[in-house]
Protein backbone atom coordinates (compact mmCIF):
# COMPACT_ATOMS: atom_id res chain seq x y z
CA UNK A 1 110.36 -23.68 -19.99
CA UNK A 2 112.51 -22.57 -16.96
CA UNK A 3 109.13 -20.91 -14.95
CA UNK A 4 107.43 -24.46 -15.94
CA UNK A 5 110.85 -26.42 -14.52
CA UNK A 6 110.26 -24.07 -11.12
CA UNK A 7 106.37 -24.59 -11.13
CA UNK A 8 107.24 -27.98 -11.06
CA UNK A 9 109.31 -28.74 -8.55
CA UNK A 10 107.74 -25.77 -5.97
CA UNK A 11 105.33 -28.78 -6.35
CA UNK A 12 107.39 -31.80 -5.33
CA UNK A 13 109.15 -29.70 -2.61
CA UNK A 14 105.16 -28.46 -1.33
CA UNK A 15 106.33 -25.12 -2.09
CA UNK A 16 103.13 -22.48 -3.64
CA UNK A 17 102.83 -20.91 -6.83
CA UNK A 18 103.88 -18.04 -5.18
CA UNK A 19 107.45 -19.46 -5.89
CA UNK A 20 107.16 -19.81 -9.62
CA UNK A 21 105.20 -16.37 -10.05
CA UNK A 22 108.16 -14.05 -8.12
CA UNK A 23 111.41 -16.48 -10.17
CA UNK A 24 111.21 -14.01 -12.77
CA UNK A 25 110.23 -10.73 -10.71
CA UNK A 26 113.03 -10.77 -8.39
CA UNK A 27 116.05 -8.22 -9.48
CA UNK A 28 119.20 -9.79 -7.37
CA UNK A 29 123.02 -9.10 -7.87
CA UNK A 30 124.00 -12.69 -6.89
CA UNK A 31 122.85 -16.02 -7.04
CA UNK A 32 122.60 -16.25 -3.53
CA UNK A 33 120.45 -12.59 -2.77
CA UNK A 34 118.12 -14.37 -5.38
CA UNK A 35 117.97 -17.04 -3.65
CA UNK A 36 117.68 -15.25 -0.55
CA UNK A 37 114.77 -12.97 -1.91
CA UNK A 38 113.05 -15.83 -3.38
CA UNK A 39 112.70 -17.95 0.61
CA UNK A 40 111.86 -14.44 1.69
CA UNK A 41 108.99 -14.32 -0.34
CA UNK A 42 107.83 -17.16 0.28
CA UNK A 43 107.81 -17.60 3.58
CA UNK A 44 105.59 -13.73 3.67
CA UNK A 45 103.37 -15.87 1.37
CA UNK A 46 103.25 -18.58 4.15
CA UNK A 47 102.45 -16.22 6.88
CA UNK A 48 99.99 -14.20 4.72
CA UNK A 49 97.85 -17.62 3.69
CA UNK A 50 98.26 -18.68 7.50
CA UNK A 51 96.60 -15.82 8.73
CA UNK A 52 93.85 -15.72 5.72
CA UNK A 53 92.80 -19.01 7.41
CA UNK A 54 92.90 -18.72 10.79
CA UNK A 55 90.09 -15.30 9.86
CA UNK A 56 88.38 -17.55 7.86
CA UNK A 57 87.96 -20.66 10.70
CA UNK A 58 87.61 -18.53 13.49
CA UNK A 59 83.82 -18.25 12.51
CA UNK A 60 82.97 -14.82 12.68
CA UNK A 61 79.70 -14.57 11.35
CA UNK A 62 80.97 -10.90 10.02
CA UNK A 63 84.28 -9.23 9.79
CA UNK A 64 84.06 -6.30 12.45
CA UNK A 65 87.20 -3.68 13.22
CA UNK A 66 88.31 -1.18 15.08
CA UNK A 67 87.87 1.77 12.82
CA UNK A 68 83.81 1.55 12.73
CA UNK A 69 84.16 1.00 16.50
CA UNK A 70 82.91 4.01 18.75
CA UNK A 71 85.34 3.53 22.60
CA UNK A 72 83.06 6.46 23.88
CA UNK A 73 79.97 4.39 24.23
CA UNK A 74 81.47 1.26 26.62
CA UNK A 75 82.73 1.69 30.21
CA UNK A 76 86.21 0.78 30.45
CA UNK A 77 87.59 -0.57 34.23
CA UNK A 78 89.92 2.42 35.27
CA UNK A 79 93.19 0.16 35.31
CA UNK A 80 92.62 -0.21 30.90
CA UNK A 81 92.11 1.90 28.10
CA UNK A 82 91.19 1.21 24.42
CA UNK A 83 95.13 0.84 23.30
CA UNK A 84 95.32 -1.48 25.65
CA UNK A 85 92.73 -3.66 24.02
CA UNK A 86 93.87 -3.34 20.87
CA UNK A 87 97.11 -4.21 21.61
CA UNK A 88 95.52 -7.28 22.63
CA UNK A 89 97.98 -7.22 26.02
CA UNK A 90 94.93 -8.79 27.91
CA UNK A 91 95.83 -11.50 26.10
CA UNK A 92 99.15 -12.25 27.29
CA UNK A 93 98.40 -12.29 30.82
CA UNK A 94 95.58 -14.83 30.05
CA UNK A 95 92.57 -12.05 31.01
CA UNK A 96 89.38 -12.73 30.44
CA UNK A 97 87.03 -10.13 29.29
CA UNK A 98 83.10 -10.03 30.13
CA UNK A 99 80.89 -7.31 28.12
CA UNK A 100 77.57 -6.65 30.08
CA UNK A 101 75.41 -4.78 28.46
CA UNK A 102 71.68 -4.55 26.25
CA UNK A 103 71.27 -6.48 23.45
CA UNK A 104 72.92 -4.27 20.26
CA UNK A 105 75.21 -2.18 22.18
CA UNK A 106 78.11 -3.35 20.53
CA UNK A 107 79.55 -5.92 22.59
CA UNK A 108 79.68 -8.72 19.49
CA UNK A 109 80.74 -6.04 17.23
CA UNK A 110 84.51 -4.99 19.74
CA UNK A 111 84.50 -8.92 20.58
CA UNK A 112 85.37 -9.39 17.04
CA UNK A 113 87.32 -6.49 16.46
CA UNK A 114 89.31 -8.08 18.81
CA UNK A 115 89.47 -11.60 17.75
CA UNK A 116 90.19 -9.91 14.38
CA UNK A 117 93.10 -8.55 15.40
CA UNK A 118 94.14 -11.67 17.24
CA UNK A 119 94.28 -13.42 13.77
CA UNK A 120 96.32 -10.46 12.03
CA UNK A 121 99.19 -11.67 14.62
CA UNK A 122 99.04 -15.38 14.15
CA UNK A 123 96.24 -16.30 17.36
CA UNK A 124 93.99 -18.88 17.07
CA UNK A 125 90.63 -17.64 17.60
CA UNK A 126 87.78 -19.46 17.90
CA UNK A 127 84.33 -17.53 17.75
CA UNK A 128 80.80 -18.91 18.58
CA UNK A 129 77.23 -17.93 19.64
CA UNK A 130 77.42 -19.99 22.96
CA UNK A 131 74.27 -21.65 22.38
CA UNK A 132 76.43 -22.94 19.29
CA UNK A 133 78.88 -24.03 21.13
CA UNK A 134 76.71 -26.13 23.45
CA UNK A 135 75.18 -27.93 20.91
CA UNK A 136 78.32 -29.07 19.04
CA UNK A 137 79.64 -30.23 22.74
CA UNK A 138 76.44 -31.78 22.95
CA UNK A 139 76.73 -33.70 19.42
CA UNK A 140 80.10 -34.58 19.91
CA UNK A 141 79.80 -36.47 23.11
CA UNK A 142 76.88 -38.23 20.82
CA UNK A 143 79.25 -39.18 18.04
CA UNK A 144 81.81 -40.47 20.84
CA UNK A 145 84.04 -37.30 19.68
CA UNK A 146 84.03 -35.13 22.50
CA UNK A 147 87.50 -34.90 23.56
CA UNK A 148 88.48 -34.66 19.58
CA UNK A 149 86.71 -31.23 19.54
CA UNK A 150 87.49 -30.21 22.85
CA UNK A 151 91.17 -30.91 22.21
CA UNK A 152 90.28 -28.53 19.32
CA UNK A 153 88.99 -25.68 21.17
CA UNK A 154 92.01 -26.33 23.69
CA UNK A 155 94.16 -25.32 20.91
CA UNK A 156 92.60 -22.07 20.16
CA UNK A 157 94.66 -19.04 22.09
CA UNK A 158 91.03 -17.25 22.28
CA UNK A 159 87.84 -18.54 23.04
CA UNK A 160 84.60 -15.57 22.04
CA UNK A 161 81.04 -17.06 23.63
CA UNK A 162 78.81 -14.75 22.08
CA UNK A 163 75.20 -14.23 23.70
CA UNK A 164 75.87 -15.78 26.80
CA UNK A 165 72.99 -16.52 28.48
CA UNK A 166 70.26 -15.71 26.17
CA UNK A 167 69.33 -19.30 25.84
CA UNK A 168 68.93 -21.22 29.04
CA UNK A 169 70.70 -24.37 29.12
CA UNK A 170 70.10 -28.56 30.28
CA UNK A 171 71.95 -29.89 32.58
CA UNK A 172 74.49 -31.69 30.50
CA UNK A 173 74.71 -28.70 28.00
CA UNK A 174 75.86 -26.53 31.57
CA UNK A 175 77.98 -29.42 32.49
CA UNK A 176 79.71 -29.11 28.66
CA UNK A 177 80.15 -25.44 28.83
CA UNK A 178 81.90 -25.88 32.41
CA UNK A 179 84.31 -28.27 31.37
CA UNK A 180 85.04 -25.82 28.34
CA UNK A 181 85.28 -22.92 30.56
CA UNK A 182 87.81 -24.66 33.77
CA UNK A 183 89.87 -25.80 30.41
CA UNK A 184 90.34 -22.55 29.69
CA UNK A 185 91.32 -21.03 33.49
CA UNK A 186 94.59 -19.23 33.44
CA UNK A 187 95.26 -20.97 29.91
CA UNK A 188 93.91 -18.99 27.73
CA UNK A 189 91.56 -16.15 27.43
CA UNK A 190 87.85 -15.46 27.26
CA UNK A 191 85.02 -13.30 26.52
CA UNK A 192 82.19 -13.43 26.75
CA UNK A 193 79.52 -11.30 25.88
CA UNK A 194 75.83 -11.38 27.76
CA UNK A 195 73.29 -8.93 28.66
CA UNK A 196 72.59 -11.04 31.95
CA UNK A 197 73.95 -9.89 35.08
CA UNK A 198 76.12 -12.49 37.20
CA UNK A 199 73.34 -12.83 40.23
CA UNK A 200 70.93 -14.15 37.61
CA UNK A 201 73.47 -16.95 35.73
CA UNK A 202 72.15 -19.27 38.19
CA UNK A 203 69.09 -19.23 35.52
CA UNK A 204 70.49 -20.09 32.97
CA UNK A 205 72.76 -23.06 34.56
CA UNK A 206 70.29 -24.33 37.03
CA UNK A 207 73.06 -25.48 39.12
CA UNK A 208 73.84 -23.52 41.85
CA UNK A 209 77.26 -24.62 43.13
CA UNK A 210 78.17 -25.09 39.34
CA UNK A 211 77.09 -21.62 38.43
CA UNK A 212 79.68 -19.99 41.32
CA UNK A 213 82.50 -22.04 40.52
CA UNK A 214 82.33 -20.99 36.99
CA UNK A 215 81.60 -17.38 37.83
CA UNK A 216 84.44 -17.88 40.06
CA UNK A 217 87.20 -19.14 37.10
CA UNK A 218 85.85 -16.12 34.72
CA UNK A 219 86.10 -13.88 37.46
CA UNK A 220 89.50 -14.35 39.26
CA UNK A 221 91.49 -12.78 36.04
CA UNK A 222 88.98 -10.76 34.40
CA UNK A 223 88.05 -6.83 33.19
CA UNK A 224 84.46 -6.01 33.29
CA UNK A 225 83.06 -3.59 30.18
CA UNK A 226 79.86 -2.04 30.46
CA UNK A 227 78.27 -0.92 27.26
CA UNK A 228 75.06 1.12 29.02
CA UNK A 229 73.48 2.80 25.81
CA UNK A 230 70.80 1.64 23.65
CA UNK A 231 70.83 -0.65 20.71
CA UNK A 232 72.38 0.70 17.24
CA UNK A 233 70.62 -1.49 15.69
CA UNK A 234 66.98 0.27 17.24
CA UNK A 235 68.57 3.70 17.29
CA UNK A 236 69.89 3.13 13.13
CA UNK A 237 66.78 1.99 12.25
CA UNK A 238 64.22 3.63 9.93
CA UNK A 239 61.93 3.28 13.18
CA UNK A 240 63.82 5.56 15.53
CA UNK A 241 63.94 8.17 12.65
């Protein structure tokens, strides 16, 4: 009756089940360690379920990590090294990251090692193929609920455009993106991922002057990684065997 009493009112107060299930697990030499251990418990419950969610809305279309990660086959700038990566310090000082290389080199799989680890320590992360992303922005302004989503990606504390470039764009679906991307200057950070070399974004935008100012706001806090090897998925494959 007393676990039933707790389940009940964990309810009323908004508190989980978590609260009821650890009442009678707890070993405490006073009322108030109990206590003490109980909030504890919960609030590791909290953070735990917080962080379940963020991985599960950041839309990774697979969980990738570190461990099946190989550092030997990108380029890293001299100034970085993989700890520093993982440590997700780029981060803090807003840096963007751009990962140039073919198409299966591994550049989606670090991308969301990284974002991974971002929602291990409480980040928002939001992940998308950017032809994805340009055709929400473009529904949205449809639906008159642009800025509603837009507010929503400006609450994310990473932003992963995933196949940049490899479908070209319209005019207003460029004009999206760039509004997307100058929100995001010295905000947040970025990466993008693209096998498309800078000189030829100007196909895939159209625009010209558009094209170098957003080259220009990636750019001006940024780490270039080359990944310069052939696909895994080509060189795994039963047809490379």
């Amino acid at each position: 009756m007393l676990t039933v009493a707790i389940a009940k009112c964990s309810k009323e107060l908004r508190l989980s089940r978590n609260i009821a299930d650890m009442s009678t697990r707890i070993q405490a030499e006073s009322h108030q360690e109990y206590l003490l251990k109980l909030l504890q418990s919960e609030l590791q419950h909290r953070d735990a379920a917080r962080k379940e969610k963020l991985l599960k809305n950041a839309g990774f279309y697979a969980v990738k990590t570190f461990e099946t990660f190989r550092f030997d086959e990108v380029t890293l700038p001299s100034a970085i090294d993989a700890q520093y990566l993982k440590s997700l310090e780029f981060m803090e000082s807003k840096t963007n990251l751009v990962m140039y290389g073919n198409v299966g080199t591994g550049k989606t799989h670090l991308s969301i090692a990284l974002g991974v680890e971002a929602c291990k320590k409480g980040l928002d992360v939001k992940f998308f193929r950017t032809s994805t992303l340009v055709n929400r922005l473009a529904e949205a302004k449809k639906r008159g609920a642009l800025s509603a989503f837009v507010k929503q990606l400006n609450k994310s504390d990473l932003l992963i455009c995933d196949e940049w470039g490899y479908v070209p764009l319209d005019r207003t679906g460029a004009q999206l993106l760039f509004e997307v991307i100058s929100e995001c200057y010295e905000k947040k950070s970025v990466i993008i991922n693209t096998n498309i070399e800078f000189s030829r974004w100007v196909n895939v935008f159209y625009d010209e002057q558009m094209t170098g100012a957003m080259i220009d706001r990636i750019l001006h806090h940024c780490h270039l990684l080359m990944f310069p090897g052939q696909s895994n998925r080509m060189r795994e494959s039963s047809l490379s065997q």
